[in-house]
N, C-alpha and C. Protein backbone atom coordinates (compact mmCIF):
# COMPACT_ATOMS: atom_id res chain seq x y z
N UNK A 1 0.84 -1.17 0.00
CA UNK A 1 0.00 0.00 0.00
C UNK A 1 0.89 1.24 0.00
N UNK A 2 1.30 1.54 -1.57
CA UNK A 2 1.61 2.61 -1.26
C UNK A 2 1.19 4.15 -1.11
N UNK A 3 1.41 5.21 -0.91
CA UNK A 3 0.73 6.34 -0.71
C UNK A 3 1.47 7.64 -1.24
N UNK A 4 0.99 8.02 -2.88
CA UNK A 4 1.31 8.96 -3.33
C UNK A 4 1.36 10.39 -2.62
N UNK A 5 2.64 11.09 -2.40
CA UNK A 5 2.86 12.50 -2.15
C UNK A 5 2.89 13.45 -2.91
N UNK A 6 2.65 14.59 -3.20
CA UNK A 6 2.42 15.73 -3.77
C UNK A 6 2.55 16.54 -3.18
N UNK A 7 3.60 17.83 -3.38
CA UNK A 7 3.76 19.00 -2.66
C UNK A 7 4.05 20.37 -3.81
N UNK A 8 3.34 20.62 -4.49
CA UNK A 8 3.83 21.25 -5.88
C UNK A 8 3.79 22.84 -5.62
N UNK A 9 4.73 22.88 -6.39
CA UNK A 9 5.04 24.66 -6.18
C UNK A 9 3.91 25.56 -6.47
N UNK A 10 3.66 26.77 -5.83
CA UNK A 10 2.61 27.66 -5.56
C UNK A 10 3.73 28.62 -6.23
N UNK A 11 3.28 29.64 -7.27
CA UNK A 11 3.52 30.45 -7.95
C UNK A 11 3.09 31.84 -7.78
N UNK A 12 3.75 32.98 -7.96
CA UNK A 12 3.12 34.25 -6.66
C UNK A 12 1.99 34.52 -7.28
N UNK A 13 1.51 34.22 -8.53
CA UNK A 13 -0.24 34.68 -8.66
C UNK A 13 -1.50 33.88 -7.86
N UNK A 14 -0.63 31.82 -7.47
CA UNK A 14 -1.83 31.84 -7.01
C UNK A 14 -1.94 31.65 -5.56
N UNK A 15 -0.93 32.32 -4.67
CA UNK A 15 -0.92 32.63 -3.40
C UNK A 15 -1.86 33.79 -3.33
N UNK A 16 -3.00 33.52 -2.30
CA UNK A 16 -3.66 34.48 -1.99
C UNK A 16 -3.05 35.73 -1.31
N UNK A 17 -4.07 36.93 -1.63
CA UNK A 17 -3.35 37.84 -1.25
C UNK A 17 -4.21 38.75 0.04
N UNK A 18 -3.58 38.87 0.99
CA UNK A 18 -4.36 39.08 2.15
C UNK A 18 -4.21 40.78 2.37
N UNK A 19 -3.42 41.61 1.23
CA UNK A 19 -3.92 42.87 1.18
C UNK A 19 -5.20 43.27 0.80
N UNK A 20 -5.95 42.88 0.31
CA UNK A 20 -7.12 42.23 -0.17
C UNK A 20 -8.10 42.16 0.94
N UNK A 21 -7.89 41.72 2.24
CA UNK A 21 -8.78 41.60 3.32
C UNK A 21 -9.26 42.78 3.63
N UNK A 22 -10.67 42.79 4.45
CA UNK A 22 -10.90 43.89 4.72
C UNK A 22 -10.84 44.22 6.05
N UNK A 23 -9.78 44.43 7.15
CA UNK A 23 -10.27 44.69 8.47
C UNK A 23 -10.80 45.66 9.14
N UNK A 24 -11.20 44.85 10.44
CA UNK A 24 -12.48 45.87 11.30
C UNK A 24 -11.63 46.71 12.30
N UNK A 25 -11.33 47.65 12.48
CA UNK A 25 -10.60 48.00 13.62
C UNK A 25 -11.20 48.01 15.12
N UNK A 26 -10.21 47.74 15.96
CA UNK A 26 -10.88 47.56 16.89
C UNK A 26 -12.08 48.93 17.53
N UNK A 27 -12.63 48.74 18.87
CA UNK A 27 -13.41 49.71 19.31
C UNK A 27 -12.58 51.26 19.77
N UNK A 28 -13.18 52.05 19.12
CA UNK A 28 -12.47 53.60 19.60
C UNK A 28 -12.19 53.93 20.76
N UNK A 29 -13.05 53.37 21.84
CA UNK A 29 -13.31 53.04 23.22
C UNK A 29 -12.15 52.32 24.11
N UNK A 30 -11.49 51.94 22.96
CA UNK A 30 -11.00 50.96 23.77
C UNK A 30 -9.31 51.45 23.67
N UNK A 31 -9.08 52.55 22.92
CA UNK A 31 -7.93 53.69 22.79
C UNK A 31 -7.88 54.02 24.39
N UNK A 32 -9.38 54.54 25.34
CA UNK A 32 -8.82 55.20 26.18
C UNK A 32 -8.43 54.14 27.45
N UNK A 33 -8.67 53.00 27.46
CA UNK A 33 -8.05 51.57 28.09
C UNK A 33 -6.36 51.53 27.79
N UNK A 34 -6.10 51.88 26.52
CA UNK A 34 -4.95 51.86 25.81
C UNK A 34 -3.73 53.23 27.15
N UNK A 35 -4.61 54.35 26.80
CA UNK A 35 -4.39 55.31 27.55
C UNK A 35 -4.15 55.23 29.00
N UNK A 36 -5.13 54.85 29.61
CA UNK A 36 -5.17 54.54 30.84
C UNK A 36 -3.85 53.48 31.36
N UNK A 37 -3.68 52.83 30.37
CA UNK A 37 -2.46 51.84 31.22
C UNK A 37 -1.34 52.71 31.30
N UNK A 38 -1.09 53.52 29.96
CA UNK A 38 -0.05 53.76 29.52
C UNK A 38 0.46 55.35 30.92
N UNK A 39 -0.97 55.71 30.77
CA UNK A 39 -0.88 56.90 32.18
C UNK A 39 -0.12 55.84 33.53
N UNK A 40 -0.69 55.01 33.59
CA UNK A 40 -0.33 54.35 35.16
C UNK A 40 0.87 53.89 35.02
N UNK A 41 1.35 53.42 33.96
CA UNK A 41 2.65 52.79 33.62
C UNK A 41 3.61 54.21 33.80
N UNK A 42 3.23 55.09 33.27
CA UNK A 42 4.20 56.19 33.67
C UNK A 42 4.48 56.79 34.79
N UNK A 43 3.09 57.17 35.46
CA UNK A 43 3.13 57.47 37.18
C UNK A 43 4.22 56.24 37.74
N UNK A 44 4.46 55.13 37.14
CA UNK A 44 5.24 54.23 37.79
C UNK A 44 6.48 54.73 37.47
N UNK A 45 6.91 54.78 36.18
CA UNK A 45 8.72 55.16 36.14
C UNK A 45 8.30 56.43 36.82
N UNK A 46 7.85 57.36 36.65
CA UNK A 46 8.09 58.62 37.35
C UNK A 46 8.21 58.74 38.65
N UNK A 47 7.30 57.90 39.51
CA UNK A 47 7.58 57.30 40.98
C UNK A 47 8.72 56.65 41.60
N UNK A 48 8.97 55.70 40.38
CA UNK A 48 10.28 55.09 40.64
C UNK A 48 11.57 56.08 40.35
N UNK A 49 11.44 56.94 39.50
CA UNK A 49 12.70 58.25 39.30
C UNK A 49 12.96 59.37 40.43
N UNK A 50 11.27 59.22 40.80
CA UNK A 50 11.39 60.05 42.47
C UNK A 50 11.89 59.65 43.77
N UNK A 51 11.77 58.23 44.12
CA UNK A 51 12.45 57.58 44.65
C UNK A 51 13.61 57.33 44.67
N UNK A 52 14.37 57.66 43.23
CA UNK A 52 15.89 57.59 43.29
C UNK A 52 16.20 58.54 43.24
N UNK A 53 15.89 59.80 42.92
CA UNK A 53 16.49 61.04 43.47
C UNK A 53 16.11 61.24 44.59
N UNK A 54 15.25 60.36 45.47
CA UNK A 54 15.23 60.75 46.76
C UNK A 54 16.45 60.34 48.00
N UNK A 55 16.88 59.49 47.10
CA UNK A 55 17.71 58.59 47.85
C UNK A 55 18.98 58.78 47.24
N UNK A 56 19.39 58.86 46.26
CA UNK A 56 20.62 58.94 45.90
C UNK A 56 21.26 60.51 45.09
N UNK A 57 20.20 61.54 45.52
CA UNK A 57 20.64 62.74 45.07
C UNK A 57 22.08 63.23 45.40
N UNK A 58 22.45 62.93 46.43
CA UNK A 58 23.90 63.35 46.78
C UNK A 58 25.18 62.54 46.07
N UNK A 59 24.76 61.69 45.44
CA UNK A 59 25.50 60.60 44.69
C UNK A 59 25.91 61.10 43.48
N UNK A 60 25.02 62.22 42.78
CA UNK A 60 25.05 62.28 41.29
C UNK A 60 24.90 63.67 41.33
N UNK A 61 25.48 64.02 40.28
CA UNK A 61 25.23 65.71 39.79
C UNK A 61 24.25 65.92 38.94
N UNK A 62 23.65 67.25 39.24
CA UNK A 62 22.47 67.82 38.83
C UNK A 62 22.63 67.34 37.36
N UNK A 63 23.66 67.64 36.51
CA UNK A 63 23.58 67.48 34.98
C UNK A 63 23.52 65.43 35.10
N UNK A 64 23.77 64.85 35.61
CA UNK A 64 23.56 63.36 35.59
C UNK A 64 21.97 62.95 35.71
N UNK A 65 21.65 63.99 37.07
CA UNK A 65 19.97 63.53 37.08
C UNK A 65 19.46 64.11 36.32
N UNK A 66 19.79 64.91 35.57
CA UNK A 66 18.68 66.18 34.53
C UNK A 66 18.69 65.08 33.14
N UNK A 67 20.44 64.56 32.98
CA UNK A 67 19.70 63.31 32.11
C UNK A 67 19.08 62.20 32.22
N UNK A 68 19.20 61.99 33.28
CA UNK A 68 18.23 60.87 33.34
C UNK A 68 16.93 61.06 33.23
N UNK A 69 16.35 62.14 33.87
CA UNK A 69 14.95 62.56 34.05
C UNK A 69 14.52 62.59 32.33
N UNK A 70 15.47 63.24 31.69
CA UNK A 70 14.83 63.08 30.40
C UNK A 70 15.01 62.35 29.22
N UNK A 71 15.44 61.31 29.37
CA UNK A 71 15.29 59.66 29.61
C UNK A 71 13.87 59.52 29.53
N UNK A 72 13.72 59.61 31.03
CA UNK A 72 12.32 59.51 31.17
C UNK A 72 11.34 59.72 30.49
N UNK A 73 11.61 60.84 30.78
CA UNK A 73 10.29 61.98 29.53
C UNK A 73 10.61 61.60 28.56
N UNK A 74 11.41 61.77 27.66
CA UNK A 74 11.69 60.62 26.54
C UNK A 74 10.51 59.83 25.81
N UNK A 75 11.00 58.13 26.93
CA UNK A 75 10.45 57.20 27.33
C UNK A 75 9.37 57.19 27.27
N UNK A 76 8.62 58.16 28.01
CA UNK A 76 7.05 58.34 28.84
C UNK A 76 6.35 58.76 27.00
N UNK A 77 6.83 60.37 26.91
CA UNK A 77 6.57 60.16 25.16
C UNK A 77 6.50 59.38 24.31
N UNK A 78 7.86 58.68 24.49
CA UNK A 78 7.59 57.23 23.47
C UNK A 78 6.49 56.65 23.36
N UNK A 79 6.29 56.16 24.46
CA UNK A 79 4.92 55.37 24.83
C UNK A 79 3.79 55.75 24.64
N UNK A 80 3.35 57.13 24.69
CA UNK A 80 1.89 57.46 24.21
C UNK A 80 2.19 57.61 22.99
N UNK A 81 3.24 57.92 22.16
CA UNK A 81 3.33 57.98 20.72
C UNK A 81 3.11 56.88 20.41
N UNK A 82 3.49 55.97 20.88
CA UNK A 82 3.66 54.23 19.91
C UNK A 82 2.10 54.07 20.34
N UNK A 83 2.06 54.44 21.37
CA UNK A 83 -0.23 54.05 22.03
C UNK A 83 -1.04 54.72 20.71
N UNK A 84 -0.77 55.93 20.84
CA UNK A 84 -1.79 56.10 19.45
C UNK A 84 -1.65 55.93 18.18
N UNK A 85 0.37 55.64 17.53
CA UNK A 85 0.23 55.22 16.11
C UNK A 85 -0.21 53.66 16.21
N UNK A 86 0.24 53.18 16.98
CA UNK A 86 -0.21 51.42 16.94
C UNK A 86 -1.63 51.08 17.16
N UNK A 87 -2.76 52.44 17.76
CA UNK A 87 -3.59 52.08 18.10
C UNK A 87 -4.43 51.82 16.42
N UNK A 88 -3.86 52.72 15.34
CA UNK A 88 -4.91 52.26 14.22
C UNK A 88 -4.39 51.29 13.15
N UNK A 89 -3.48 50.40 13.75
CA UNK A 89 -3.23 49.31 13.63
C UNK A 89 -3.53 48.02 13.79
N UNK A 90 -4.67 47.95 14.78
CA UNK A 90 -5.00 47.43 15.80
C UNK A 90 -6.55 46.89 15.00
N UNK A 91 -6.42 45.67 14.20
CA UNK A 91 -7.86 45.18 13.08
C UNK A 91 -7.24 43.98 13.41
N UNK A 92 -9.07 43.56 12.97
CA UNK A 92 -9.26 42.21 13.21
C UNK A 92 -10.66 41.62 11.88
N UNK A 93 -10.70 40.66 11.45
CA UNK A 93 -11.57 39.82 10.67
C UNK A 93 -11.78 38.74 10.94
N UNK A 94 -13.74 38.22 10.82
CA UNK A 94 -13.75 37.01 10.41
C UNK A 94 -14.19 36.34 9.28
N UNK A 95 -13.48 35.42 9.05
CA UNK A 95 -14.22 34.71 7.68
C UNK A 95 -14.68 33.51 8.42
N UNK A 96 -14.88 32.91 6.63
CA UNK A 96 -15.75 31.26 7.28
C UNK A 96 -14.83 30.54 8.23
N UNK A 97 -13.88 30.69 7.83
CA UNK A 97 -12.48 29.40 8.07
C UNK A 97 -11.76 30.21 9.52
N UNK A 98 -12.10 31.25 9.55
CA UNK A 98 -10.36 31.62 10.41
C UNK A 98 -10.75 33.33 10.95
N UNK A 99 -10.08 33.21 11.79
CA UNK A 99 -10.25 34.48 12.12
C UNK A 99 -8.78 34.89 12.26
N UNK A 100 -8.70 36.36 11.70
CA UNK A 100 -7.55 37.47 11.42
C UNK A 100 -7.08 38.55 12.51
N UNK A 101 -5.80 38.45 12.51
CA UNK A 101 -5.79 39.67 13.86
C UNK A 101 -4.59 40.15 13.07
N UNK A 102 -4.52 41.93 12.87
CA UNK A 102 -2.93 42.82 12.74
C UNK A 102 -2.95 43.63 13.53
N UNK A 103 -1.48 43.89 14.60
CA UNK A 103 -1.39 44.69 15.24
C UNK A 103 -0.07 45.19 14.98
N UNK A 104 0.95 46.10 15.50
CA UNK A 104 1.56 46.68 15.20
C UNK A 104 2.23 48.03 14.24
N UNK A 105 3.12 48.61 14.38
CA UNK A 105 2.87 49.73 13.79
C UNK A 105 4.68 49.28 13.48
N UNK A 106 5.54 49.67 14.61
CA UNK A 106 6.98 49.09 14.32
C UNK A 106 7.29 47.69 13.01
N UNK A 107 6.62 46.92 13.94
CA UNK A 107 6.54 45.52 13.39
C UNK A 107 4.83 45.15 13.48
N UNK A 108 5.10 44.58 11.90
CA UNK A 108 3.65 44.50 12.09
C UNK A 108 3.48 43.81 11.66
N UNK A 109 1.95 42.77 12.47
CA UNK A 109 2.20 41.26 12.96
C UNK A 109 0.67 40.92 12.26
N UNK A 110 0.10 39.64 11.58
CA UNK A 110 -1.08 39.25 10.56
C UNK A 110 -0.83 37.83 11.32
N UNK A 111 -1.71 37.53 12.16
CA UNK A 111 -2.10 36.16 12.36
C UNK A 111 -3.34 35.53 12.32
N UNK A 112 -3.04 34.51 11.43
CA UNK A 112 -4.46 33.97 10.81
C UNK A 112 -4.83 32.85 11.38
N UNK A 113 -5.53 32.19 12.10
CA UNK A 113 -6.10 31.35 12.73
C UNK A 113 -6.99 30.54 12.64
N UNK A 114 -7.14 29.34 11.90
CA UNK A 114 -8.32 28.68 11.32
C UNK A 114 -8.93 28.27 12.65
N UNK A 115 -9.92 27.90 12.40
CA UNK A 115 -11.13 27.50 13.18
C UNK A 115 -10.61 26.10 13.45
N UNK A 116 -10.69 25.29 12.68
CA UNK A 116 -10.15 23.90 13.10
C UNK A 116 -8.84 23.66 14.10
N UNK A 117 -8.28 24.53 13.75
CA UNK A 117 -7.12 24.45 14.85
C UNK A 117 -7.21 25.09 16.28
N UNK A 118 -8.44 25.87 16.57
CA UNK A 118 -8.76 26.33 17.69
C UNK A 118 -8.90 25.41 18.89
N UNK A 119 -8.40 25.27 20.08
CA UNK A 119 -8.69 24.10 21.00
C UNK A 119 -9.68 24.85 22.06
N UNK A 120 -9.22 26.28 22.41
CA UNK A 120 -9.66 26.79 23.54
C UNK A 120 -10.08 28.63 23.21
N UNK A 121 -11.34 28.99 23.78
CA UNK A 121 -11.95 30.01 23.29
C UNK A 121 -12.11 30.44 24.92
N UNK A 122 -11.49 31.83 24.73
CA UNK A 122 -11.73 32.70 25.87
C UNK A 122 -12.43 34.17 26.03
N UNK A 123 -13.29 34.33 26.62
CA UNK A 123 -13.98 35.97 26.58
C UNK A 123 -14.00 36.68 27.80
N UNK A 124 -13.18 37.82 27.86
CA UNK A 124 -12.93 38.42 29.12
C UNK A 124 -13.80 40.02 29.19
N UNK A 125 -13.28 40.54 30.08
CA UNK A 125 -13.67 41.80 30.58
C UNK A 125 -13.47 42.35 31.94
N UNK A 126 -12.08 43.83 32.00
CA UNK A 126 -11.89 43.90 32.65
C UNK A 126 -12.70 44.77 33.68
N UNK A 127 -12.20 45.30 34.24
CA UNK A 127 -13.24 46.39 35.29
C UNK A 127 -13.43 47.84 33.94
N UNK A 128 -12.52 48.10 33.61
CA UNK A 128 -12.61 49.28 32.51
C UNK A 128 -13.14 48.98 31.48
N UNK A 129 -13.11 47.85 31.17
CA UNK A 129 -13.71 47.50 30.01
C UNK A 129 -15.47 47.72 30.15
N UNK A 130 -15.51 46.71 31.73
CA UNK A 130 -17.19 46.73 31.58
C UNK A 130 -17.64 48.08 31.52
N UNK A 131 -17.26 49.00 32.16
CA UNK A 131 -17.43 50.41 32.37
C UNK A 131 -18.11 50.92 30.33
N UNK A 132 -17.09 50.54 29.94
CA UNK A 132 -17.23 50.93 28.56
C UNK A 132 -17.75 49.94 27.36
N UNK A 133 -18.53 48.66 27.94
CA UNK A 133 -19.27 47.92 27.38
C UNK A 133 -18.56 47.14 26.44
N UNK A 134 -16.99 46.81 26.41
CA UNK A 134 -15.78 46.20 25.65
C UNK A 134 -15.71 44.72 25.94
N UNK A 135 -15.19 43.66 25.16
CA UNK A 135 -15.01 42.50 25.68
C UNK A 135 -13.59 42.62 25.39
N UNK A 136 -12.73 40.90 25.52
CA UNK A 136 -11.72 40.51 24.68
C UNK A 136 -11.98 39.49 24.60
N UNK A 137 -11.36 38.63 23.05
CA UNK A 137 -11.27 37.68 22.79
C UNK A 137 -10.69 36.83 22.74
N UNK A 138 -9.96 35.77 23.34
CA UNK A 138 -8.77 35.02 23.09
C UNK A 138 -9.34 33.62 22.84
N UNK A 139 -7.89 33.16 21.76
CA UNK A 139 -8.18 31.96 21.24
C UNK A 139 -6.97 31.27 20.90
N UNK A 140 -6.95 29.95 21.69
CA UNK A 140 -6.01 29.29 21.86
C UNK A 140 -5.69 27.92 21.26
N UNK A 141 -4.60 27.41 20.18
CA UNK A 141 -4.33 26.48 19.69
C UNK A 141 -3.43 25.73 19.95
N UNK A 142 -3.14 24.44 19.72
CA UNK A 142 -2.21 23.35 20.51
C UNK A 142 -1.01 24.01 20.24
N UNK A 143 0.11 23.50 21.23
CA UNK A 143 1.16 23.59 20.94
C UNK A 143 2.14 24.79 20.45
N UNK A 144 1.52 25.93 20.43
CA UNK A 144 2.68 27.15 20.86
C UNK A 144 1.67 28.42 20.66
N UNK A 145 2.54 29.30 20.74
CA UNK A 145 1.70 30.60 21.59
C UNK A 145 1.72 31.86 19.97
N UNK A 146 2.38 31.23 19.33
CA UNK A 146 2.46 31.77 17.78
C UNK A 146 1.20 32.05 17.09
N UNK A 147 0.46 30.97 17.41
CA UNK A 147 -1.19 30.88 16.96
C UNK A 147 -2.34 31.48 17.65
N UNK A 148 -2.07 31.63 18.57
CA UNK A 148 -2.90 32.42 19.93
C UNK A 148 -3.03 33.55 19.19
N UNK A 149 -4.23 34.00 19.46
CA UNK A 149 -4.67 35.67 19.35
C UNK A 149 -5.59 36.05 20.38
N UNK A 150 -5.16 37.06 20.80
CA UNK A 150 -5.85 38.08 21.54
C UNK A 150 -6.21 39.00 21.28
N UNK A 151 -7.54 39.36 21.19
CA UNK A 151 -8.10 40.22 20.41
C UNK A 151 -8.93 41.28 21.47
N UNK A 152 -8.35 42.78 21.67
CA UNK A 152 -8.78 43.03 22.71
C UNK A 152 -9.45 44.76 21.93
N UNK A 153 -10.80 45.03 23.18
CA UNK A 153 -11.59 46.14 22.67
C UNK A 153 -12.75 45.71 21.62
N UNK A 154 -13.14 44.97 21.90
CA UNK A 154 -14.52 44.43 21.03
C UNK A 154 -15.34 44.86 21.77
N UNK A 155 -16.55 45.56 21.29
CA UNK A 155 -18.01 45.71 21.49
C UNK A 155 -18.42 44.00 21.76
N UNK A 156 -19.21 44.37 23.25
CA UNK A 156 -19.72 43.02 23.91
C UNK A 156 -20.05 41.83 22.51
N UNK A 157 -21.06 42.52 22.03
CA UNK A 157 -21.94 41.78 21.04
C UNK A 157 -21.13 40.80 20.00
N UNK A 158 -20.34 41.81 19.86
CA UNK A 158 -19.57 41.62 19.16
C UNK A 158 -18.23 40.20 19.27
N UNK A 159 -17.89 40.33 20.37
CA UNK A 159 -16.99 39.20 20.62
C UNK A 159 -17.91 38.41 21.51
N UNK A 160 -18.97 38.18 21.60
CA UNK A 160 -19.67 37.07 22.19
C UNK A 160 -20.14 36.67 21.22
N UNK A 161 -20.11 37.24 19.72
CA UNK A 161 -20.65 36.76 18.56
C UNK A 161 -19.29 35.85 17.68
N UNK A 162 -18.61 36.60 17.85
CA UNK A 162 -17.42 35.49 17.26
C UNK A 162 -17.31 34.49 18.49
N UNK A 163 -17.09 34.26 19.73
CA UNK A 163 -17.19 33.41 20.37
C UNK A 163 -18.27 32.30 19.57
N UNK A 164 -19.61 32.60 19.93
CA UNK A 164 -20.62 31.57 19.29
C UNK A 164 -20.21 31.14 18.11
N UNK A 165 -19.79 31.81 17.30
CA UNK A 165 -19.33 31.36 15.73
C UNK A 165 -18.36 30.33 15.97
N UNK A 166 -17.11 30.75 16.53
CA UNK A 166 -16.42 30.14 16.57
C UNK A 166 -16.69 28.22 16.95
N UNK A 167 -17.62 28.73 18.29
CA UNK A 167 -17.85 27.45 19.13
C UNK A 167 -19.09 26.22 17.93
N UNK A 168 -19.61 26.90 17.27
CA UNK A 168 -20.44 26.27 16.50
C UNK A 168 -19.17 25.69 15.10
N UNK A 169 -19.07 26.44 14.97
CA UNK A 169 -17.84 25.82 14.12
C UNK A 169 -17.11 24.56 14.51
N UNK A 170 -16.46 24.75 15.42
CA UNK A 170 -15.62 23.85 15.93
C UNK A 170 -16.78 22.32 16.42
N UNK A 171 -17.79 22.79 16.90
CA UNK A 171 -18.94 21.69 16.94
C UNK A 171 -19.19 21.15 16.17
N UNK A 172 -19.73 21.78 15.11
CA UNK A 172 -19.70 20.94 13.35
C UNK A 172 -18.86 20.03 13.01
N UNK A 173 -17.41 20.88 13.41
CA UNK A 173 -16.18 20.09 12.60
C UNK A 173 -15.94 18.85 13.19
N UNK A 174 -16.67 18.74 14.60
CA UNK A 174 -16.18 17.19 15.34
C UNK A 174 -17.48 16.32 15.22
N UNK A 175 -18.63 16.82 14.71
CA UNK A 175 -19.85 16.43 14.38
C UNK A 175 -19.80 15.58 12.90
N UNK A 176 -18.83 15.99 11.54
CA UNK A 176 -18.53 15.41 11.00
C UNK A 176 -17.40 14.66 11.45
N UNK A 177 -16.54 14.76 11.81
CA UNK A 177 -15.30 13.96 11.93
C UNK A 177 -15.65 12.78 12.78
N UNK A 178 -17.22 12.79 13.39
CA UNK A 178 -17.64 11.44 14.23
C UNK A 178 -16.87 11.52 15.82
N UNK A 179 -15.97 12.64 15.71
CA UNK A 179 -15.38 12.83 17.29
C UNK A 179 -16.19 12.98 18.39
N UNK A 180 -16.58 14.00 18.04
CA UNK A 180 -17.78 14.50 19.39
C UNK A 180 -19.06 14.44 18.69
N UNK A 181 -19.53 15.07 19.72
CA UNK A 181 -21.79 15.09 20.25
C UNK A 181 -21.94 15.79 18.75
């Protein structure tokens, strides 16, 4: 019994082309979640920079701490800059087969996720979120964290609706395969 293989070359016209997709961006709402961390994350280095000039001011000269401080500020800039260019980066799609997530603005990241390979479906919501009627979505596949997407700032409806999709999907697929109910 033998068993013919085939692996034949794909040619760049008939690789699909996923510029072509159309994504949804995430909720606008969910920028000021974005914000909010990025504020608290800073009160932290800035707390922590106050603390070391509290303690080690006599250690260092004014021109040593004046650079460091703006370092900081720097830093602190950085971060709401990269918060709002990365924030309209930040799309997601579903099709029949798979659901799509791009984030990034530096590096920028397209992970496609079929349905069949999904093992584990998660829907969260934090305290800020409920405030602002947001879910997140996560979805988890065997064996490494490459395939995982987290999909965060969805309108409730919205990611309790790809949840159901998803979960019906994956029901079907073990409904034919004779696996499961």
């Amino acid at each position: 019994m033998e068993q013919k293989f085939e692996n034949k070359q794909l040619f760049d016209l008939e690789i699909p082309n996923f510029e072509d997709l159309e994504l949804t961006p995430v909720s606008p709402q969910y920028f000021k979640i974005i914000i909010l961390n990025t504020i608290l994350f800073s009160l932290f280095l800035l707390s922590g920079f106050l603390a070391a000039y509290l303690f080690f001011r006599e250690d260092f000269s004014s021109l040593q701490i004046g650079m460091v401080f703006t370092v900081v500020v720097l830093l602190i800039a950085f971060l709401f800059l990269s918060a709002a260019i990365g924030f309209k980066y930040r799309k997601y799609a579903v099709r029949e087969n798979d659901l799509v997530y791009q984030h990034g603005w530096l590096k920028r990241t397209l992970i496609i996720v079929p349905f069949n390979r999904i093992q584990h479906v998660k829907v969260e919501q934090g305290w800020f979120s409920k405030i602002l009627k947001l879910k997140s979505i996560s979805v988890y596949t065997a064996g490494t964290d490459a395939g995982d997407i987290s999909v965060n700032g969805l309108p409730e409806e919205t990611a309790e609706g790809i949840n159901d999709l998803i979960l019906k999907n994956i029901k079907a697929e073990y409904a034919e395969d004779g696996t499961g109910a």
